[in-house]
PDB file of N, CA and C in Angstrom:
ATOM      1  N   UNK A   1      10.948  -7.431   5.165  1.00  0.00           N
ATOM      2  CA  UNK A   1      11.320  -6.033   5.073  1.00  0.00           C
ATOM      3  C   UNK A   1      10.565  -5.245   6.132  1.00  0.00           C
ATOM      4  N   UNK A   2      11.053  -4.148   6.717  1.00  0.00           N
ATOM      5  CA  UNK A   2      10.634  -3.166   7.615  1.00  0.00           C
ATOM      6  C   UNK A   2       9.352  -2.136   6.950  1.00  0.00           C
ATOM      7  N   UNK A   3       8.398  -2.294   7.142  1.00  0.00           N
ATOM      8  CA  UNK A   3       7.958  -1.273   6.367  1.00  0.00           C
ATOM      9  C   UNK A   3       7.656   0.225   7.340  1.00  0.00           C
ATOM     10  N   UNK A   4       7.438   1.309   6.637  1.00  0.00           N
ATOM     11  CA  UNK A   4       7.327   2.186   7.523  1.00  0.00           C
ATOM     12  C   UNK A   4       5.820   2.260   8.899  1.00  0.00           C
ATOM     13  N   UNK A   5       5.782   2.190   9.644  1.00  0.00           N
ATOM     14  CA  UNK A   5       4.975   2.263  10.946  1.00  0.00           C
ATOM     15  C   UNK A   5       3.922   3.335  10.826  1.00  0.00           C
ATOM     16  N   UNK A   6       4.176   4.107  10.765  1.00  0.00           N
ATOM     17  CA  UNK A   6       3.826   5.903  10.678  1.00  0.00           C
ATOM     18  C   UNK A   6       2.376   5.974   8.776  1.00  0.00           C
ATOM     19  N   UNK A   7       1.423   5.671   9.472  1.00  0.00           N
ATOM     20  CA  UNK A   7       0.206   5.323   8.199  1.00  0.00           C
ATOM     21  C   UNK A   7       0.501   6.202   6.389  1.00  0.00           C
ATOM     22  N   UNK A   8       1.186   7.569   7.084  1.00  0.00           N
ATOM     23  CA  UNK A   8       1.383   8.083   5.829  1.00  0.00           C
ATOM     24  C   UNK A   8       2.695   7.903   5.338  1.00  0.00           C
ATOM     25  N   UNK A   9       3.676   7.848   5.880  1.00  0.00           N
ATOM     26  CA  UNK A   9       4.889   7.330   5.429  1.00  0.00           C
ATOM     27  C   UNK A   9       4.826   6.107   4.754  1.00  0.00           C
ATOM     28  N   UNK A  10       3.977   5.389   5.185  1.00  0.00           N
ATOM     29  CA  UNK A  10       3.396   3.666   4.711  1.00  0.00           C
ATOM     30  C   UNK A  10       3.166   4.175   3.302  1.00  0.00           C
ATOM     31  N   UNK A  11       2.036   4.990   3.132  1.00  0.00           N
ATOM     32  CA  UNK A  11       1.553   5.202   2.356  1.00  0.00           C
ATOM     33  C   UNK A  11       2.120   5.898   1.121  1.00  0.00           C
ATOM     34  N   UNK A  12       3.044   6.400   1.270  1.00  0.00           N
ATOM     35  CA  UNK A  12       3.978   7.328   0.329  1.00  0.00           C
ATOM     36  C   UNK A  12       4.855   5.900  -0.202  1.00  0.00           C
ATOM     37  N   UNK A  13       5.350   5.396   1.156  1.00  0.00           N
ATOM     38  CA  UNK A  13       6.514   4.217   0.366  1.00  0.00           C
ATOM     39  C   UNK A  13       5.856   3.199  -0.606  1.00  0.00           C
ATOM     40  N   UNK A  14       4.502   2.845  -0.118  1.00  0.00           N
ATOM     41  CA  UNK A  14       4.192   1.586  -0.840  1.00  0.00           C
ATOM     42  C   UNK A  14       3.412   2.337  -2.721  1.00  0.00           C
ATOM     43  N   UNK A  15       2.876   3.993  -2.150  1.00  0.00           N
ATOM     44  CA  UNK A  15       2.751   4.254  -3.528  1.00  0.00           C
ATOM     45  C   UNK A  15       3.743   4.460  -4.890  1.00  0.00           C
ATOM     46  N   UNK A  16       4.912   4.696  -3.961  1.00  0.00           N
ATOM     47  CA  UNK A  16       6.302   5.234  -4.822  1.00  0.00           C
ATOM     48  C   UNK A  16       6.753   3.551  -5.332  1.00  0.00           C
ATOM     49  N   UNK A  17       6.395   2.386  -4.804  1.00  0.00           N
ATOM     50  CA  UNK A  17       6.891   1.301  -4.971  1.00  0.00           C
ATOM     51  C   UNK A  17       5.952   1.298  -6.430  1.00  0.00           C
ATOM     52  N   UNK A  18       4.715   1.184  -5.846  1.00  0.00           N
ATOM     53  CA  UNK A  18       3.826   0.908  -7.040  1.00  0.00           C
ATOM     54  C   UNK A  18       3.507   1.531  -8.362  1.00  0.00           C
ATOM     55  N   UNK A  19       3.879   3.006  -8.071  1.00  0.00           N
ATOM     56  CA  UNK A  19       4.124   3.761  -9.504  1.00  0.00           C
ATOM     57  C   UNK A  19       5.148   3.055 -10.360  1.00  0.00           C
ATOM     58  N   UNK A  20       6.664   2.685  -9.235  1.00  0.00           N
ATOM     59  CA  UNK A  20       7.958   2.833  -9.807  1.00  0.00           C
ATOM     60  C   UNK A  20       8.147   1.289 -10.274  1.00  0.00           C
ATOM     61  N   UNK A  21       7.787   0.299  -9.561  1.00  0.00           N
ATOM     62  CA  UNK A  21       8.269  -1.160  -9.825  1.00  0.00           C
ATOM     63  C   UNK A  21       7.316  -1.627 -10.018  1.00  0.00           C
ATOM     64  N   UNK A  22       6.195  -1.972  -9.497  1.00  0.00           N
ATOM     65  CA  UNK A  22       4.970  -2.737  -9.334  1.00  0.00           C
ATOM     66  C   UNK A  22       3.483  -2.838 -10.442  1.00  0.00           C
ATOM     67  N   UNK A  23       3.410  -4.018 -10.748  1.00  0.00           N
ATOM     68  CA  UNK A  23       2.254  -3.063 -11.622  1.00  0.00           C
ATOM     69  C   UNK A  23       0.857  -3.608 -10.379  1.00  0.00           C
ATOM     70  N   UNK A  24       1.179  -4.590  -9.620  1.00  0.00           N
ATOM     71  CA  UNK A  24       0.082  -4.455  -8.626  1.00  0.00           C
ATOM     72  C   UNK A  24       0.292  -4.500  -7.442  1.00  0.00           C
ATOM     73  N   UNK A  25      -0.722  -4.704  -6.168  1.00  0.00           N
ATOM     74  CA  UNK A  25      -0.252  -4.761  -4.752  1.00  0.00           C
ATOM     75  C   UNK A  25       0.287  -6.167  -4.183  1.00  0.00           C
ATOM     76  N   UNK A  26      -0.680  -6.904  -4.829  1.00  0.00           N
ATOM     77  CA  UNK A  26       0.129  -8.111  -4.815  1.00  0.00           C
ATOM     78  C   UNK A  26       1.669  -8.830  -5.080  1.00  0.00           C
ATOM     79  N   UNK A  27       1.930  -8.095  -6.823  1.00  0.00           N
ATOM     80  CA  UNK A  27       3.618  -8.634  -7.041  1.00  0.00           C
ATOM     81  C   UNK A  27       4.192  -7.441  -5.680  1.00  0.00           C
ATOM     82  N   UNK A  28       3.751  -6.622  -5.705  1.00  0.00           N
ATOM     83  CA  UNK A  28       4.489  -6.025  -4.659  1.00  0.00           C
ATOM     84  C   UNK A  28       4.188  -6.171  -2.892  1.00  0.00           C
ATOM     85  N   UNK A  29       3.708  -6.987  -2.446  1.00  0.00           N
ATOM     86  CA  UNK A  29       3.965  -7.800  -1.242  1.00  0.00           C
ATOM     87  C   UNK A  29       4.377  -9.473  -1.808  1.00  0.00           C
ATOM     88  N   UNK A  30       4.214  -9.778  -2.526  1.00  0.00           N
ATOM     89  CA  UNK A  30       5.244 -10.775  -2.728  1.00  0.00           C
ATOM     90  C   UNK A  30       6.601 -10.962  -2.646  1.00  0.00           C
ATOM     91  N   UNK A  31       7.402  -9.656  -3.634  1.00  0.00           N
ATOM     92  CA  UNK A  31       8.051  -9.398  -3.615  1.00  0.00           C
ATOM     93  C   UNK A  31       8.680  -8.905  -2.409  1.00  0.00           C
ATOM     94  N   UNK A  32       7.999  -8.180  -1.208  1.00  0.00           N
ATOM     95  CA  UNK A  32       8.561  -7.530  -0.937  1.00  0.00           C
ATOM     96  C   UNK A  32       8.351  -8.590   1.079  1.00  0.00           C
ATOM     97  N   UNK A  33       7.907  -9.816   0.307  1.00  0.00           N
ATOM     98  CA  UNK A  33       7.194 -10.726   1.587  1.00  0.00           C
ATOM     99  C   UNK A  33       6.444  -9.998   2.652  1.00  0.00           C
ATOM    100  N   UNK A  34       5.635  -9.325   2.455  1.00  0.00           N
ATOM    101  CA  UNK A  34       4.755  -9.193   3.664  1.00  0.00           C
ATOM    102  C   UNK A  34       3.588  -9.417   3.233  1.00  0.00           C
ATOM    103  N   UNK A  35       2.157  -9.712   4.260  1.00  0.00           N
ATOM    104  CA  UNK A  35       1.359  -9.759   4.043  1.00  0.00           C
ATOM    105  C   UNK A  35       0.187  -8.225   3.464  1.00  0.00           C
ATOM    106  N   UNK A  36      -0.221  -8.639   2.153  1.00  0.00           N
ATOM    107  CA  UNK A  36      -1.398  -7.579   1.687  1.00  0.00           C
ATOM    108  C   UNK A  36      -2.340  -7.195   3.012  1.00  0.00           C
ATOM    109  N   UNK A  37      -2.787  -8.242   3.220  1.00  0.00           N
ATOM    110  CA  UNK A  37      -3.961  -7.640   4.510  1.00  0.00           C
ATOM    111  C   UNK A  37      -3.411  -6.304   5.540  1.00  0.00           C
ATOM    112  N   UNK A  38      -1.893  -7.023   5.977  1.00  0.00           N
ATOM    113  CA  UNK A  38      -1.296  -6.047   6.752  1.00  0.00           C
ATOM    114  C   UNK A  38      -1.480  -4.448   6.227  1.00  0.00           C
ATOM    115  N   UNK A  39      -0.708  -4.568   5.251  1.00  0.00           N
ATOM    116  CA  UNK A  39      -0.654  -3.089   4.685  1.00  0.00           C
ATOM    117  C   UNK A  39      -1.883  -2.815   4.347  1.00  0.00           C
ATOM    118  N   UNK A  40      -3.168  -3.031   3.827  1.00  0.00           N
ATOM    119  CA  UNK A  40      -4.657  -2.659   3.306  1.00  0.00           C
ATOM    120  C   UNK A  40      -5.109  -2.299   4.905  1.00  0.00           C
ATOM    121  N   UNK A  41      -5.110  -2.983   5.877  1.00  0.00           N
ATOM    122  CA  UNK A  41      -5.564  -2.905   7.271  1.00  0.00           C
ATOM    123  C   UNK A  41      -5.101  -1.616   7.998  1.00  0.00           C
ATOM    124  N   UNK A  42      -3.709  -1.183   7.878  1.00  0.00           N
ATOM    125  CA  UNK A  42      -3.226  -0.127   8.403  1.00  0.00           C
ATOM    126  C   UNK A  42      -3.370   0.815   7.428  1.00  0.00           C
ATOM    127  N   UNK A  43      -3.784   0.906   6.185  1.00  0.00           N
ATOM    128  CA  UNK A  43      -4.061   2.341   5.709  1.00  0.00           C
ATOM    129  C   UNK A  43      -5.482   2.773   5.243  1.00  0.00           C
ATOM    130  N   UNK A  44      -5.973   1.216   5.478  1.00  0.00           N
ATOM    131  CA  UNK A  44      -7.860   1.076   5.787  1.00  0.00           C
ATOM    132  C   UNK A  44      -7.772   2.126   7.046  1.00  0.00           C
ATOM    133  N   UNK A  45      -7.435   1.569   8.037  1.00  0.00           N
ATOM    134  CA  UNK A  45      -7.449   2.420   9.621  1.00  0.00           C
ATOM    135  C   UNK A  45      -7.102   4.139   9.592  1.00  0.00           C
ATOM    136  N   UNK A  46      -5.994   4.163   8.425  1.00  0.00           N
ATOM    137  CA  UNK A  46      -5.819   5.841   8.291  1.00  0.00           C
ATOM    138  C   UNK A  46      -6.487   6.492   7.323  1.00  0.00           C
ATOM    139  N   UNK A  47      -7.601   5.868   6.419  1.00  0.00           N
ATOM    140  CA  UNK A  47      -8.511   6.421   5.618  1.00  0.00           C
ATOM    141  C   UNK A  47      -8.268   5.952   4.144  1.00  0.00           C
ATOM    142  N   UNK A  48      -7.479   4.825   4.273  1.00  0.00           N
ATOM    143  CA  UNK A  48      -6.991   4.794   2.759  1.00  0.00           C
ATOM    144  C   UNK A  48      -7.011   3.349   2.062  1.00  0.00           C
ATOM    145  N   UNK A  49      -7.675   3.373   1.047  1.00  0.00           N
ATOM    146  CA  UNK A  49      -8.032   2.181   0.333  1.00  0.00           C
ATOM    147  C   UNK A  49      -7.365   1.725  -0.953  1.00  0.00           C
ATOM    148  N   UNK A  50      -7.139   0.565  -0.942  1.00  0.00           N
ATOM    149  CA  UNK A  50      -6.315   0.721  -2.457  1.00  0.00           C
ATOM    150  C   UNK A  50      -7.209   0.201  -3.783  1.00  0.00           C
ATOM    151  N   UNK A  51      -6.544   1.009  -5.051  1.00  0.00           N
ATOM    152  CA  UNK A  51      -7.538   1.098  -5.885  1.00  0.00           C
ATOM    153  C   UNK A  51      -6.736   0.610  -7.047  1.00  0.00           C
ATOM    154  N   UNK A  52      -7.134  -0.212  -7.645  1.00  0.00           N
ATOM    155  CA  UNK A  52      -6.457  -1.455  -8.321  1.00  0.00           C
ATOM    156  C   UNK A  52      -6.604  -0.916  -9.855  1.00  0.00           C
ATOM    157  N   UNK A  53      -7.552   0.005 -10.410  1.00  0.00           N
ATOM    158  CA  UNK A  53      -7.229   0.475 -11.176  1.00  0.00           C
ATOM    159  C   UNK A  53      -6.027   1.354 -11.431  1.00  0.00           C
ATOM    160  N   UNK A  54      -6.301   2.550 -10.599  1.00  0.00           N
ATOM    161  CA  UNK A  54      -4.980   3.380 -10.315  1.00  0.00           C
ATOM    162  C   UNK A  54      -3.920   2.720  -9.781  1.00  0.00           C
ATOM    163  N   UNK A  55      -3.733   1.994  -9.153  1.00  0.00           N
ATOM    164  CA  UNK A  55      -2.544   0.925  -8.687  1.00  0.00           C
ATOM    165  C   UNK A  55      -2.188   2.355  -7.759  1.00  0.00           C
ATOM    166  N   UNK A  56      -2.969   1.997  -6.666  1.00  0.00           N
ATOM    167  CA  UNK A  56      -2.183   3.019  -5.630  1.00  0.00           C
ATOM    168  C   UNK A  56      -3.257   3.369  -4.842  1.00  0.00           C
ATOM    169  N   UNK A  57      -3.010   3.648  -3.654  1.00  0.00           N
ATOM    170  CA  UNK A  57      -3.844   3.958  -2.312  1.00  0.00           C
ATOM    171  C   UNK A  57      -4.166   4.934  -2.379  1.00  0.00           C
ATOM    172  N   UNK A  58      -5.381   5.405  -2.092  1.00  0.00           N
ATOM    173  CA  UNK A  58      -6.111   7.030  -2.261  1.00  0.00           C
ATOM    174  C   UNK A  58      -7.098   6.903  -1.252  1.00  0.00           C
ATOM    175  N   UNK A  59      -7.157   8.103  -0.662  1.00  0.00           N
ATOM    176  CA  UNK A  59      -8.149   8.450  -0.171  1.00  0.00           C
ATOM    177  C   UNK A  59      -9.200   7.793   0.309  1.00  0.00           C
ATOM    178  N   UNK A  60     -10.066   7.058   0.981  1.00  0.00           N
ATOM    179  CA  UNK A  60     -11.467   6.264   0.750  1.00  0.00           C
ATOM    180  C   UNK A  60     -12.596   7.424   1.300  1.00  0.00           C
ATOM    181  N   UNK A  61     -13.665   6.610   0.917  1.00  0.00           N
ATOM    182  CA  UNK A  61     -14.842   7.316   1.564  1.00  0.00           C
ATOM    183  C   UNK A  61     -15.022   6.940   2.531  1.00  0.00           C
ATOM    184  N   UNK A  62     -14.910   6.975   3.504  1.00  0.00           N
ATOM    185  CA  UNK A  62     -15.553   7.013   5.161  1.00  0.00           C
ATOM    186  C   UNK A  62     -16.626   7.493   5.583  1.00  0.00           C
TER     187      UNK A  62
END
């Protein structure tokens, strides 16, 4: 699958996945075949970490 390029668009799609279908990041790069690192790496780089409680990317501390 294409995912969006653009760090916050990334970030909106993969949270709307994970509210709506997903209960983690994992079934949802499985599902969706791409690699976790990929997506954690590019929204690591735009400030954003994912948080496995909340099931969804927020903010990090930098």
């Amino acid at each position: 699958m294409n995912l969006p390029n653009d760090p916050i668009m990334l970030m909106s799609f993969v949270n709307t996945q994970l509210r709506d279908n997903y209960s983690s990041l994992d079934d949802l790069t499985l599902s969706l075949g791409v690699e976790k690192e990929e997506i954690e790496n590019k929204l690591k780089a735009a400030g954003f970490i994912y948080d496995s409680q909340l099931n969804k990317f927020i903010q990090g501390n930098n």
